[in-house]
PDB file of N, CA and C in Angstrom:
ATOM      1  N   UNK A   1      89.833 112.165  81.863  1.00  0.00           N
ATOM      2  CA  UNK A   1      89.826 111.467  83.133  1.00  0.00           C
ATOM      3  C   UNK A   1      90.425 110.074  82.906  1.00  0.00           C
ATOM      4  N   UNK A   2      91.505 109.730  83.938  1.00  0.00           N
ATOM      5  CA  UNK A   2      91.816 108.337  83.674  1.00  0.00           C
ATOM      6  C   UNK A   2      91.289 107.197  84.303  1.00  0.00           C
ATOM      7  N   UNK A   3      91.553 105.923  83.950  1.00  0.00           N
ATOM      8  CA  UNK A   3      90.685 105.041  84.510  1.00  0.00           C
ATOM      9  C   UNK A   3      90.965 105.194  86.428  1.00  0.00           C
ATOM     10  N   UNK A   4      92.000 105.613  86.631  1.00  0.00           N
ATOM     11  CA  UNK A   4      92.295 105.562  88.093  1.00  0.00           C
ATOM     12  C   UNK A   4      91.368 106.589  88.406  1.00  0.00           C
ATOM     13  N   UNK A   5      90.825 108.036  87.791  1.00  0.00           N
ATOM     14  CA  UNK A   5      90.456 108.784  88.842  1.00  0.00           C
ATOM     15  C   UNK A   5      88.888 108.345  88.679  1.00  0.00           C
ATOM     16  N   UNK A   6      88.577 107.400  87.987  1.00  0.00           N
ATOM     17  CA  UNK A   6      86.900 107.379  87.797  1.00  0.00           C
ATOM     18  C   UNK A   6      86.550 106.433  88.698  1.00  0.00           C
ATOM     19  N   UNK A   7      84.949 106.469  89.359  1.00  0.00           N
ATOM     20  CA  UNK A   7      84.667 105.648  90.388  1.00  0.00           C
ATOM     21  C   UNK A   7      84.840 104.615  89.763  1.00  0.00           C
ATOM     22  N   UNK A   8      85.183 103.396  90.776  1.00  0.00           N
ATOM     23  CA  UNK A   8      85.486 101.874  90.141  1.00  0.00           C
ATOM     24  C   UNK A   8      84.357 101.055  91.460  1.00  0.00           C
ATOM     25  N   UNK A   9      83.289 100.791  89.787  1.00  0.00           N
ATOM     26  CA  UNK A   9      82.317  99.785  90.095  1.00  0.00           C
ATOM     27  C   UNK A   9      82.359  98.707  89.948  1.00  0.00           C
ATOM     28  N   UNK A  10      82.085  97.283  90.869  1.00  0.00           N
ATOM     29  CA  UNK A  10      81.874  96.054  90.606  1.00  0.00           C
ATOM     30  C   UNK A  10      80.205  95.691  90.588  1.00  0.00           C
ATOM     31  N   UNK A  11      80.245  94.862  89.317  1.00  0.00           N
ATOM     32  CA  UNK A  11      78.660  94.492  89.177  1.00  0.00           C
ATOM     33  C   UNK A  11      78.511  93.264  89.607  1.00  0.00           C
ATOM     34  N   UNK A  12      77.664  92.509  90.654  1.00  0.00           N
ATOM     35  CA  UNK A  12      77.652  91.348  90.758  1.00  0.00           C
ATOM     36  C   UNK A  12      76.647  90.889  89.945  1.00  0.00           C
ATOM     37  N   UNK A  13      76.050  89.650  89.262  1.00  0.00           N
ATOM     38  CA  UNK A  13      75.091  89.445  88.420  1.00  0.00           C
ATOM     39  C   UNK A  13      75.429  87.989  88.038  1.00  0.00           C
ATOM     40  N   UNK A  14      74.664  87.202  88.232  1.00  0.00           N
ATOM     41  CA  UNK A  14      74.678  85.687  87.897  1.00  0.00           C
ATOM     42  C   UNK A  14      74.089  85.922  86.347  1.00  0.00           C
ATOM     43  N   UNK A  15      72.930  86.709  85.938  1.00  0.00           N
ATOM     44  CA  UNK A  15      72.441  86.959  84.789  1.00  0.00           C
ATOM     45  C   UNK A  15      74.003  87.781  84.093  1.00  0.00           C
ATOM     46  N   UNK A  16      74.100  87.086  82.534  1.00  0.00           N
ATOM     47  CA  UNK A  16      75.088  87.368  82.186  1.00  0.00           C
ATOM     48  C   UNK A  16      74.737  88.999  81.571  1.00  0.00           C
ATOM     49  N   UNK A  17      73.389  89.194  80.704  1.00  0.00           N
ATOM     50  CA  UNK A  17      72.916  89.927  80.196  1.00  0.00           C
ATOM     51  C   UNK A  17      72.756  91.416  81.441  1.00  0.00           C
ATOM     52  N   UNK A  18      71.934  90.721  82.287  1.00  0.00           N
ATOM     53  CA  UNK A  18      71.589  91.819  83.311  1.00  0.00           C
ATOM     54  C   UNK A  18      72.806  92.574  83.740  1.00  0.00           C
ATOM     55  N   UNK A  19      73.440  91.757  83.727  1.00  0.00           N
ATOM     56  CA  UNK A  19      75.037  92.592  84.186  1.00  0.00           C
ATOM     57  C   UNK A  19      75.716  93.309  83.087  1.00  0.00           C
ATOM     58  N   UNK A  20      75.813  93.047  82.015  1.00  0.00           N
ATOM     59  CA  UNK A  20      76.316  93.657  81.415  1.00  0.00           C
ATOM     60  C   UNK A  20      75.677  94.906  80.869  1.00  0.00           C
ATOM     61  N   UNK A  21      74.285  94.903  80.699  1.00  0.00           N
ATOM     62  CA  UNK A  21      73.576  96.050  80.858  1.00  0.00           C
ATOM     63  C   UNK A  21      73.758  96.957  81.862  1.00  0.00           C
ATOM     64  N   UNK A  22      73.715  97.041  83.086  1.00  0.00           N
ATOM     65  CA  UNK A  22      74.046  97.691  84.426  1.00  0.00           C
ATOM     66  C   UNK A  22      75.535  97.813  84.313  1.00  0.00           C
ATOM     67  N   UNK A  23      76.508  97.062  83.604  1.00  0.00           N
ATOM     68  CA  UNK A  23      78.026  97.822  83.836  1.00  0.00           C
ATOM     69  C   UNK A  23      77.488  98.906  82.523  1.00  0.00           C
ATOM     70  N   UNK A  24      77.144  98.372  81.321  1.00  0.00           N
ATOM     71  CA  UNK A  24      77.124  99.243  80.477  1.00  0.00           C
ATOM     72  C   UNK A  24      76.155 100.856  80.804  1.00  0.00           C
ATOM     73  N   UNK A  25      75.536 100.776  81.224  1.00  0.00           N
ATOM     74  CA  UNK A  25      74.868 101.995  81.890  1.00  0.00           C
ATOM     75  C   UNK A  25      75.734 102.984  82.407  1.00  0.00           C
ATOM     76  N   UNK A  26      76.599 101.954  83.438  1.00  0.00           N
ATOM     77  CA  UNK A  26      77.463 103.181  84.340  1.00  0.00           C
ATOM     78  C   UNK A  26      78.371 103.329  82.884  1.00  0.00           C
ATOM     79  N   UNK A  27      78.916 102.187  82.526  1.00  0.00           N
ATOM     80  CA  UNK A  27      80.321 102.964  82.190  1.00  0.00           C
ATOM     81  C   UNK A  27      80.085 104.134  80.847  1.00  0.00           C
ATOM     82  N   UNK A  28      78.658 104.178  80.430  1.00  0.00           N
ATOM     83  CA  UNK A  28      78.454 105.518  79.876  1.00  0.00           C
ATOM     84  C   UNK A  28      78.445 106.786  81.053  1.00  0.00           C
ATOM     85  N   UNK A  29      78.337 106.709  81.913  1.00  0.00           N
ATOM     86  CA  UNK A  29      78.265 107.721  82.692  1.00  0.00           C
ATOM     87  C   UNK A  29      79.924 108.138  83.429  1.00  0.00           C
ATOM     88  N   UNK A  30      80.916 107.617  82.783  1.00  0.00           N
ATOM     89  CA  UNK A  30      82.179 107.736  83.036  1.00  0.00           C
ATOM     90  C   UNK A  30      82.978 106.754  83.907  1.00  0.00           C
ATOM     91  N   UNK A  31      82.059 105.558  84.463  1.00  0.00           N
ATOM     92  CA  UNK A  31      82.335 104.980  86.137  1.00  0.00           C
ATOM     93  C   UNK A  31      83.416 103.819  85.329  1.00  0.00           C
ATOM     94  N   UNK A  32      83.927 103.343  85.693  1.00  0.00           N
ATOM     95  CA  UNK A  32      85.206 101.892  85.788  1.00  0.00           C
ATOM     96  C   UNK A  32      84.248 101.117  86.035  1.00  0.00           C
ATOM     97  N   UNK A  33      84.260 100.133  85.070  1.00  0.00           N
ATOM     98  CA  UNK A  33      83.251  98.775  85.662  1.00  0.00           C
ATOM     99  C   UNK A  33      83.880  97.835  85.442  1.00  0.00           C
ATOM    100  N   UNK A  34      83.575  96.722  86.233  1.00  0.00           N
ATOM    101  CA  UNK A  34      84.115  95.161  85.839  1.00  0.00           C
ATOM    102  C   UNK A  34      82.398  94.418  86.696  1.00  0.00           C
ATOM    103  N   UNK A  35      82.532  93.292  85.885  1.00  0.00           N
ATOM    104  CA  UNK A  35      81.137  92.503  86.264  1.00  0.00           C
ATOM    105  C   UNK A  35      82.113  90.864  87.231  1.00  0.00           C
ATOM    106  N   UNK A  36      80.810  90.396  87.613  1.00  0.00           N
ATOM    107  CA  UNK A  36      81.686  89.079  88.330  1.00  0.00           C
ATOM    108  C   UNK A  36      79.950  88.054  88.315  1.00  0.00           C
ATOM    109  N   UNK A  37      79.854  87.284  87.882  1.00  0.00           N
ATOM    110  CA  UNK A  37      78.685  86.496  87.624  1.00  0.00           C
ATOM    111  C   UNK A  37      78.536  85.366  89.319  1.00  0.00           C
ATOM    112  N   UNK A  38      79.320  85.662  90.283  1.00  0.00           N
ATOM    113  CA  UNK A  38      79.282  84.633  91.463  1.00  0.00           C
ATOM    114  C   UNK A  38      79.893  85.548  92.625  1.00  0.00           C
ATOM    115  N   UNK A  39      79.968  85.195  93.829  1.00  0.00           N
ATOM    116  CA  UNK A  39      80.303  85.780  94.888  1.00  0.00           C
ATOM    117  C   UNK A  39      81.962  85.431  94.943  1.00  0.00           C
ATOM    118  N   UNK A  40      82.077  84.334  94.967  1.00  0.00           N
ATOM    119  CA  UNK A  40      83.996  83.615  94.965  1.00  0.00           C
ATOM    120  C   UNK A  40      84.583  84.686  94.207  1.00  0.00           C
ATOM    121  N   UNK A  41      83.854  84.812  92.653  1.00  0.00           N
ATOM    122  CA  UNK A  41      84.687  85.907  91.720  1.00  0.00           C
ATOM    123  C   UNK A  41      84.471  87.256  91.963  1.00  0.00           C
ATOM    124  N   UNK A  42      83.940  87.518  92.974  1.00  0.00           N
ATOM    125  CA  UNK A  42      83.305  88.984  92.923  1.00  0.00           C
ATOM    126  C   UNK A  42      84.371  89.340  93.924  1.00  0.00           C
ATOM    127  N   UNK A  43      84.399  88.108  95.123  1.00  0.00           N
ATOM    128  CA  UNK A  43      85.859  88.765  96.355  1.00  0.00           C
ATOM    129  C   UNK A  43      87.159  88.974  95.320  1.00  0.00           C
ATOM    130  N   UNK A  44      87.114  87.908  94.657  1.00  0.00           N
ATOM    131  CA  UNK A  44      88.383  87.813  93.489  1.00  0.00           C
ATOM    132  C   UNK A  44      88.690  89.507  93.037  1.00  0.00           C
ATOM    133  N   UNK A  45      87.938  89.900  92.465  1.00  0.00           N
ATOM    134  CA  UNK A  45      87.804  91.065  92.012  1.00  0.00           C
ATOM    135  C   UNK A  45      87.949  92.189  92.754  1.00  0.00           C
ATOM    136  N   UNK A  46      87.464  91.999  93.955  1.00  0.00           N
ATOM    137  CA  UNK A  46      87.647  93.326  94.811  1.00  0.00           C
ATOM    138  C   UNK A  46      88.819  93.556  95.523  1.00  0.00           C
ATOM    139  N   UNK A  47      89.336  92.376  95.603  1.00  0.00           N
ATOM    140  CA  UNK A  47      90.906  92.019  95.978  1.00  0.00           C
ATOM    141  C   UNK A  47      91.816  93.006  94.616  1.00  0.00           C
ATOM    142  N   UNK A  48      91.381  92.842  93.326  1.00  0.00           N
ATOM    143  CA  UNK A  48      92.541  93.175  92.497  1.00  0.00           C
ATOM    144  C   UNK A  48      91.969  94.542  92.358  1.00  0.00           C
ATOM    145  N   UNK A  49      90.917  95.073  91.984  1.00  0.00           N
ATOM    146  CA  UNK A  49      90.231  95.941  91.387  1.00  0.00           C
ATOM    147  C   UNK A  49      89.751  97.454  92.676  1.00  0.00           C
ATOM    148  N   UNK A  50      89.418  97.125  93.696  1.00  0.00           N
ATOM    149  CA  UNK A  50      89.253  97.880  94.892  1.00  0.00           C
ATOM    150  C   UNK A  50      88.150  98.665  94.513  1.00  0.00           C
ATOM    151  N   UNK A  51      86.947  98.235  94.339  1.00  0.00           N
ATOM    152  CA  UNK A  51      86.298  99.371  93.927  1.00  0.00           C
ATOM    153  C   UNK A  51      85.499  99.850  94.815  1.00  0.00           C
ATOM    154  N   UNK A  52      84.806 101.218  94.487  1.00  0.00           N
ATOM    155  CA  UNK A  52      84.617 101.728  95.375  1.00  0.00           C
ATOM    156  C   UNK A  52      82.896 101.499  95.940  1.00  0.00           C
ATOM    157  N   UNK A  53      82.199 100.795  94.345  1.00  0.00           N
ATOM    158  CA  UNK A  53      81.045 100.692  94.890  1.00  0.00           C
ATOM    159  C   UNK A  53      80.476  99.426  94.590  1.00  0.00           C
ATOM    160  N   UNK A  54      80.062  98.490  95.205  1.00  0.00           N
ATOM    161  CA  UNK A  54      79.940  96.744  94.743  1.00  0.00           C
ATOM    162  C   UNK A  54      77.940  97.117  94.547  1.00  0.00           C
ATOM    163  N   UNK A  55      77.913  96.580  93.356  1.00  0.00           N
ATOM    164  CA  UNK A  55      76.224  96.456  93.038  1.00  0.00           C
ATOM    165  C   UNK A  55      76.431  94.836  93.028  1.00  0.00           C
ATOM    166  N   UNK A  56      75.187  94.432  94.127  1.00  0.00           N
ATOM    167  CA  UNK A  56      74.965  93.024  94.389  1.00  0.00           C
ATOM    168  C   UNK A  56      73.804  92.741  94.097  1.00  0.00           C
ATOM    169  N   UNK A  57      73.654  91.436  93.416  1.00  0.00           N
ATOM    170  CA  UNK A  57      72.472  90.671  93.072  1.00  0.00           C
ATOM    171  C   UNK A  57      72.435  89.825  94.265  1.00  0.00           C
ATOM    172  N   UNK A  58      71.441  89.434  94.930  1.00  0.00           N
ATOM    173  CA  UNK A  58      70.603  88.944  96.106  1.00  0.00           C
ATOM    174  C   UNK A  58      70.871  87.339  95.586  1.00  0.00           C
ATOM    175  N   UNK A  59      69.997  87.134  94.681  1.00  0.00           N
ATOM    176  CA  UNK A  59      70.016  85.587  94.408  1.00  0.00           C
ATOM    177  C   UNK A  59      71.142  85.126  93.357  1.00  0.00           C
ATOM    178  N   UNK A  60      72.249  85.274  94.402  1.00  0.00           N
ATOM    179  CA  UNK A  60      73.171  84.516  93.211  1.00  0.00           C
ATOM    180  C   UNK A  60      73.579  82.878  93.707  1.00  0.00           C
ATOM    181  N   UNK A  61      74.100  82.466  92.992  1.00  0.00           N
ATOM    182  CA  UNK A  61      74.796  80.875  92.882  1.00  0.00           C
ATOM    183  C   UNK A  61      75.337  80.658  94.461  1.00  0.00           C
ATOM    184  N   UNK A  62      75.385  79.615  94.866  1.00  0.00           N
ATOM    185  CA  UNK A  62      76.354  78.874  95.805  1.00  0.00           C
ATOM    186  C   UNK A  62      76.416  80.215  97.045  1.00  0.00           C
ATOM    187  N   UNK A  63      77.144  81.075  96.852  1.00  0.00           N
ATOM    188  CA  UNK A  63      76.827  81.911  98.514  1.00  0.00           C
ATOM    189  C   UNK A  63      76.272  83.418  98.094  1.00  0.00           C
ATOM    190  N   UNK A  64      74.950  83.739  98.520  1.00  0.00           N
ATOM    191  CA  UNK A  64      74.130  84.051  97.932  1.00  0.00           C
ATOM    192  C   UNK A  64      74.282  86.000  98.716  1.00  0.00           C
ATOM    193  N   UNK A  65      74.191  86.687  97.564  1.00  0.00           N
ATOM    194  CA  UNK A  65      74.032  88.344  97.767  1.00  0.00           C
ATOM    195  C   UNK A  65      74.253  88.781  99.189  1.00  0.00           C
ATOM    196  N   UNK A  66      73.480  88.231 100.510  1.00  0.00           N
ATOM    197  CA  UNK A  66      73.589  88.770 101.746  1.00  0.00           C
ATOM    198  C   UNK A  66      74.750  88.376 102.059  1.00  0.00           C
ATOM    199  N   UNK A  67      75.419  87.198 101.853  1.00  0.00           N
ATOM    200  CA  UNK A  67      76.572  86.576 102.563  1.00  0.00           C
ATOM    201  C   UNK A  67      77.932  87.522 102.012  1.00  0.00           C
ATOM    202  N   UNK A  68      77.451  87.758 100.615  1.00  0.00           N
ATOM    203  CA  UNK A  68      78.698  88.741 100.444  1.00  0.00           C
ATOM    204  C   UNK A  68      78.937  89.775 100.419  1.00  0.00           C
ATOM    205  N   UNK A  69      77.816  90.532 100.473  1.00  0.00           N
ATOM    206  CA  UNK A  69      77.711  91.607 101.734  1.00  0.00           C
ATOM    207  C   UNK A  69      78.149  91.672 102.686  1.00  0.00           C
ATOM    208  N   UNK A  70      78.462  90.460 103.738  1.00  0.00           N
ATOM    209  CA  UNK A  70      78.516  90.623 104.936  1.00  0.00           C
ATOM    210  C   UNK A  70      79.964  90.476 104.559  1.00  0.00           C
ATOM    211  N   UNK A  71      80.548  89.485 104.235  1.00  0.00           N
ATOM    212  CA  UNK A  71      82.038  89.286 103.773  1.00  0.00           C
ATOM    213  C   UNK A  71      82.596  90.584 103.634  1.00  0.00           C
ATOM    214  N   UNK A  72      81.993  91.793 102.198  1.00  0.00           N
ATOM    215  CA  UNK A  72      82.789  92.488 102.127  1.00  0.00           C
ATOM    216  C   UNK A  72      82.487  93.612 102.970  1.00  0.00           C
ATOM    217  N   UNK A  73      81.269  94.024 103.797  1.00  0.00           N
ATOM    218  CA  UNK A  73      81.758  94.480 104.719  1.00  0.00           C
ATOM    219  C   UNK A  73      82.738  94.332 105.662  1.00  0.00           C
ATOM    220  N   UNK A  74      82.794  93.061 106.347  1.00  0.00           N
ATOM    221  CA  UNK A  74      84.381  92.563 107.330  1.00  0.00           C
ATOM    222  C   UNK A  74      85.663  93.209 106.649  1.00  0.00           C
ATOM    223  N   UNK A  75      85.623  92.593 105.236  1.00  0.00           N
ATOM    224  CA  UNK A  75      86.690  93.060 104.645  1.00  0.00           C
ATOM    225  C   UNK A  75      86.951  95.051 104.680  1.00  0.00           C
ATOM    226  N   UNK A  76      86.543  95.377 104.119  1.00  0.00           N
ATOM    227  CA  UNK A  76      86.780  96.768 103.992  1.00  0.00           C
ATOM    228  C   UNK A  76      85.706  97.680 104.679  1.00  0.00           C
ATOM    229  N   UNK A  77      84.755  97.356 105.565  1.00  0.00           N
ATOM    230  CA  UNK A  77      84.097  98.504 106.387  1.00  0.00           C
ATOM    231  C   UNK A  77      83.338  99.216 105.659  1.00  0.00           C
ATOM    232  N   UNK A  78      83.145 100.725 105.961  1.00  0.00           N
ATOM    233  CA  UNK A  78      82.294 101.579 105.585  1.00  0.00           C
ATOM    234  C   UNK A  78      82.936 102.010 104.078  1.00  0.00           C
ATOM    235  N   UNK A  79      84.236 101.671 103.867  1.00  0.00           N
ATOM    236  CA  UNK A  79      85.266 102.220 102.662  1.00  0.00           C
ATOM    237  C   UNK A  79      84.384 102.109 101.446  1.00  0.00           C
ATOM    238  N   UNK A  80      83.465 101.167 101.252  1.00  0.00           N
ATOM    239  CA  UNK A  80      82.815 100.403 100.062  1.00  0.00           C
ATOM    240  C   UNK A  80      81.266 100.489 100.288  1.00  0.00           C
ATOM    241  N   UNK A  81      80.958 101.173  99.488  1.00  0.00           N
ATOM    242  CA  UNK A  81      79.270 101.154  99.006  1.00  0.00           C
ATOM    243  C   UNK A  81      78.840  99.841  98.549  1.00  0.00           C
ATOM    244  N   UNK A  82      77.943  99.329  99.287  1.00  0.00           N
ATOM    245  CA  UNK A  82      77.203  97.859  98.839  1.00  0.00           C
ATOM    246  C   UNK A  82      75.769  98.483  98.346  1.00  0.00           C
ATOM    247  N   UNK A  83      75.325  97.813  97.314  1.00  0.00           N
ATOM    248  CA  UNK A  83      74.205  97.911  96.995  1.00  0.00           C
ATOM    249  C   UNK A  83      73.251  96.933  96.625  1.00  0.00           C
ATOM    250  N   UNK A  84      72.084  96.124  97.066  1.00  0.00           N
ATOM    251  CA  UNK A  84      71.464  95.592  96.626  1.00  0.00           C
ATOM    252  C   UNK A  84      70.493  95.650  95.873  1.00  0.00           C
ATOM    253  N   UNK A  85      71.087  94.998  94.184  1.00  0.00           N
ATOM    254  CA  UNK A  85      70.370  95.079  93.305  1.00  0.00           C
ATOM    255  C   UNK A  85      69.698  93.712  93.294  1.00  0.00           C
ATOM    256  N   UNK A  86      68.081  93.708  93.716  1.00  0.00           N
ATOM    257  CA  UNK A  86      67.382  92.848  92.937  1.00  0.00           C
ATOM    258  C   UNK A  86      65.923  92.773  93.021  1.00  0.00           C
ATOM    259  N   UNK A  87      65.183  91.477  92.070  1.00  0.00           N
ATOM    260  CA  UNK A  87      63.685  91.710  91.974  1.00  0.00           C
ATOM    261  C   UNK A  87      62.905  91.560  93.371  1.00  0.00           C
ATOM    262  N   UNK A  88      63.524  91.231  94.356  1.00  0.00           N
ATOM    263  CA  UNK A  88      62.932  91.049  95.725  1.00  0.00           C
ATOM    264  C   UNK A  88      62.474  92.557  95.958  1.00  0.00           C
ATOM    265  N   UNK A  89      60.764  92.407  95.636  1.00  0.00           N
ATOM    266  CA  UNK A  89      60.243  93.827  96.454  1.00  0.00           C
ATOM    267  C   UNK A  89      59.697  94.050  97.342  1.00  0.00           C
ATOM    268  N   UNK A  90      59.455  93.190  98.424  1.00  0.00           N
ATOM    269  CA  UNK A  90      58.806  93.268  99.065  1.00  0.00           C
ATOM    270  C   UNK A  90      59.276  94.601 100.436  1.00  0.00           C
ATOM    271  N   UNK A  91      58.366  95.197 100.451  1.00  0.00           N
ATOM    272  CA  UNK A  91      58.724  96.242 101.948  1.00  0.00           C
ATOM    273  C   UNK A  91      59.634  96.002 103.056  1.00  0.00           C
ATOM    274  N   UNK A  92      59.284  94.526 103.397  1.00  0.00           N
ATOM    275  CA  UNK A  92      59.941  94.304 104.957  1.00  0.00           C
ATOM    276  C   UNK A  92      61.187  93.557 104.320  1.00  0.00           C
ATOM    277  N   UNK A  93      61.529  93.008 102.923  1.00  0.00           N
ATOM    278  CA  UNK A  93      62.868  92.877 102.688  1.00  0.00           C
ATOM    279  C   UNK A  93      63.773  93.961 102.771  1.00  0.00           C
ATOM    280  N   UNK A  94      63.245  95.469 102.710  1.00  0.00           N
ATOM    281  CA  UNK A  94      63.947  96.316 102.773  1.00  0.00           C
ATOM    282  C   UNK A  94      64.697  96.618 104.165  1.00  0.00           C
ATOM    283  N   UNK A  95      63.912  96.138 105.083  1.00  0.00           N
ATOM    284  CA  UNK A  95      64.152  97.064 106.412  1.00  0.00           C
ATOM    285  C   UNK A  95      64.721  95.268 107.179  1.00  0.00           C
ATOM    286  N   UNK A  96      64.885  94.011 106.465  1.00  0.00           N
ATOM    287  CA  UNK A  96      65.397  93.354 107.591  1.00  0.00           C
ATOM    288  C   UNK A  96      66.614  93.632 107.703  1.00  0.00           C
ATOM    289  N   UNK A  97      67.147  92.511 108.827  1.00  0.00           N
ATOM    290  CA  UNK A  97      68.310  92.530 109.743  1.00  0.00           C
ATOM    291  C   UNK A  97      69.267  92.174 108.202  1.00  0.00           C
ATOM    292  N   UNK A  98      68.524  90.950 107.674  1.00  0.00           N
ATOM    293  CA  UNK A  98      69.301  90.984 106.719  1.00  0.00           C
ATOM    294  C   UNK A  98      70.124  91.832 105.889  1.00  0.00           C
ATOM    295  N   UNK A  99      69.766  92.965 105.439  1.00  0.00           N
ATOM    296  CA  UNK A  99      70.102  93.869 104.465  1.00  0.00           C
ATOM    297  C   UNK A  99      70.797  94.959 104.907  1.00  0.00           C
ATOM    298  N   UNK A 100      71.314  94.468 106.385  1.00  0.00           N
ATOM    299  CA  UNK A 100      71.723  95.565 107.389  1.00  0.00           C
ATOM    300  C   UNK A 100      73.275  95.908 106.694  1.00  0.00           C
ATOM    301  N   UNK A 101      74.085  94.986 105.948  1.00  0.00           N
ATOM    302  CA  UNK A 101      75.486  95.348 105.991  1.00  0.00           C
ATOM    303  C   UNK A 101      75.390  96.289 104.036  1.00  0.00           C
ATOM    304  N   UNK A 102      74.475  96.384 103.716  1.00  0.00           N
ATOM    305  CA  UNK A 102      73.935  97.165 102.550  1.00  0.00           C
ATOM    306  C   UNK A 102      73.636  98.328 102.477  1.00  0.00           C
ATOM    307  N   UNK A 103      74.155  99.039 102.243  1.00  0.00           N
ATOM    308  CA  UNK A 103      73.823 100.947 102.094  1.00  0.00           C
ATOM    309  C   UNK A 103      72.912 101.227 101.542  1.00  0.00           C
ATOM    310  N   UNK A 104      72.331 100.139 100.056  1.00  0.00           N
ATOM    311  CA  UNK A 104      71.530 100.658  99.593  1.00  0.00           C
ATOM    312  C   UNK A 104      70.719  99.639  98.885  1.00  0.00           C
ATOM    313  N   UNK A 105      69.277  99.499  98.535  1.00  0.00           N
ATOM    314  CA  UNK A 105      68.618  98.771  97.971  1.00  0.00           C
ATOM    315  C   UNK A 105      67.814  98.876  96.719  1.00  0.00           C
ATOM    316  N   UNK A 106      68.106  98.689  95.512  1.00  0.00           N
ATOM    317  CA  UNK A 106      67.503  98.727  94.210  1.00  0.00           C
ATOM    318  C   UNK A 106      66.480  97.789  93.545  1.00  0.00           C
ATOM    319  N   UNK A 107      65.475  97.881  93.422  1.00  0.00           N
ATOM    320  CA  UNK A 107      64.816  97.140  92.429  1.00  0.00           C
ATOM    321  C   UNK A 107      65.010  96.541  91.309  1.00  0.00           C
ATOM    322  N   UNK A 108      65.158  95.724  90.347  1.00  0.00           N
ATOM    323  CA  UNK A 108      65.277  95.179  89.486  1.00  0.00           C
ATOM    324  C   UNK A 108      64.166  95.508  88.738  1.00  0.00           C
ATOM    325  N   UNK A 109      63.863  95.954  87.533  1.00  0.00           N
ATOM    326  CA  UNK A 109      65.003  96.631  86.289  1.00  0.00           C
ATOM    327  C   UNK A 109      65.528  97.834  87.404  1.00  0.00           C
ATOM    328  N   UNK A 110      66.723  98.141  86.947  1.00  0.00           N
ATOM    329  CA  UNK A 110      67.213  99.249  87.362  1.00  0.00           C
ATOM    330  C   UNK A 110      67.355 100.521  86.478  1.00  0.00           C
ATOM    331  N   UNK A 111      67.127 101.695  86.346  1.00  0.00           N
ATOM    332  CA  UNK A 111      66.663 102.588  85.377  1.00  0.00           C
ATOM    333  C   UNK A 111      68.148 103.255  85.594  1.00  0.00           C
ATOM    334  N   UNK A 112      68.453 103.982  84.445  1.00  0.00           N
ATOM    335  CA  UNK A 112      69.759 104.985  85.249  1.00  0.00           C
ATOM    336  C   UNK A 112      69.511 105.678  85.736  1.00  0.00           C
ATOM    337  N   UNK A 113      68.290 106.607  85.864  1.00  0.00           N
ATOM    338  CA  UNK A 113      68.214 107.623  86.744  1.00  0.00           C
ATOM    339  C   UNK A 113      68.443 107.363  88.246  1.00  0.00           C
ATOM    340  N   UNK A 114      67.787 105.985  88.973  1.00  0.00           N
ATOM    341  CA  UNK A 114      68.471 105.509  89.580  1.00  0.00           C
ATOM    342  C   UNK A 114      69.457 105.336  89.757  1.00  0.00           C
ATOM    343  N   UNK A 115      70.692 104.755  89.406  1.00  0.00           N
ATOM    344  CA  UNK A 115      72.207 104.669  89.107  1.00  0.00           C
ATOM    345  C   UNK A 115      72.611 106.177  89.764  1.00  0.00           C
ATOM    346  N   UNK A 116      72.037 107.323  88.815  1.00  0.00           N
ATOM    347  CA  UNK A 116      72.885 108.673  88.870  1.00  0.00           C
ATOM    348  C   UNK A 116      72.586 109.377  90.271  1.00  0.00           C
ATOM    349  N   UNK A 117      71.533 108.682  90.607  1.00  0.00           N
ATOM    350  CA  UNK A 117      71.336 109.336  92.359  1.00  0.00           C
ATOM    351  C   UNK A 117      72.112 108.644  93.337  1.00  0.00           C
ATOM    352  N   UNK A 118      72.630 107.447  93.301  1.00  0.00           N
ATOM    353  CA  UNK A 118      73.480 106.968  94.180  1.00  0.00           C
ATOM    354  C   UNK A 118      74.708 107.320  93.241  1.00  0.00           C
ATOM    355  N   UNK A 119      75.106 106.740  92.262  1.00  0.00           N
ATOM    356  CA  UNK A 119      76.089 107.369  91.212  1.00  0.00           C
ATOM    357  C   UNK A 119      76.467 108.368  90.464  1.00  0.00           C
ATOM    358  N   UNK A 120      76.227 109.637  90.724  1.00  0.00           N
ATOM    359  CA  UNK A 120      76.552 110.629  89.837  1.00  0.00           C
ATOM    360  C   UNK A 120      77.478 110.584  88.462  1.00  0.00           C
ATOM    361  N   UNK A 121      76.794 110.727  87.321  1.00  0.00           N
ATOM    362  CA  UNK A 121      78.305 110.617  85.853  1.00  0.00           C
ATOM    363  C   UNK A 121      79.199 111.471  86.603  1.00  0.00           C
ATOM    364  N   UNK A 122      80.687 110.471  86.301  1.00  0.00           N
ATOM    365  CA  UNK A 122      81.978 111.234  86.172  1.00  0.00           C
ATOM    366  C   UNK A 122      82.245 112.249  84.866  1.00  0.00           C
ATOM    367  N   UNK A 123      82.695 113.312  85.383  1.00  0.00           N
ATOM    368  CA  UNK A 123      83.083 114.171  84.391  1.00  0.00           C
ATOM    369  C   UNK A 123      84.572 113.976  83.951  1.00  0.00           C
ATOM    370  N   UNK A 124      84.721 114.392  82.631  1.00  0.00           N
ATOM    371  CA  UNK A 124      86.110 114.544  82.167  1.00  0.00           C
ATOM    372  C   UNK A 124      86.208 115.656  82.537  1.00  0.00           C
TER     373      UNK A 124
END
């Protein structure tokens, strides 16, 4: 499988570690990853990279997880899986208005078995 036909994930993650754990997860499971530690670099990225599924950290730096959500929804629509990855657990964070432009919501740690239910491994 080449890097073009494998899903292409962006990790958002202000934690340098946390992110690189969560790209490293998928990209055992066959997926294209690139990480982006801020929201500015994360549009950066989706501009060059197009991927197909953005994992977002909630509390990041300067414009924070929901805002770029909402951004890259405007930008590309339903085309792009958003996911919010983070330690915010509370119940009614799940269901606000907020989290509306988000497909999906993850807990922090994130396990792979998780990952493989929204992410299935790519096969060669």
């Amino acid at each position: 499988m080449t890097e073009e036909e494998r899903m292409r994930v962006l990790v958002v993650d202000d934690a340098q570690d946390a992110a690189q754990a969560l790209a490293g997860l998928l990209t055992l499971d066959g997926h294209a990853t690139r990480v982006a530690h801020d929201a500015q670099e994360a549009l950066r990225a989706c501009e060059m990279v197009e991927p197909d599924c953005v994992l977002i950290d909630i509390n990041l730096p300067g414009m924070d997880g929901l805002e770029l959500a909402r951004q890259l929804r405007e930008r590309y629509g339903k085309g792009i899986v958003l996911v919010a990855v983070t330690g915010w657990g509370e119940p009614e964070a799940r269901v606000s208005s907020a989290f509306s432009d988000l497909d999906h919501y993850l807990r922090k740690p994130v396990s792979q078995e998780q990952l493989r239910t929204l992410l299935p491994p790519q096969k060669d």
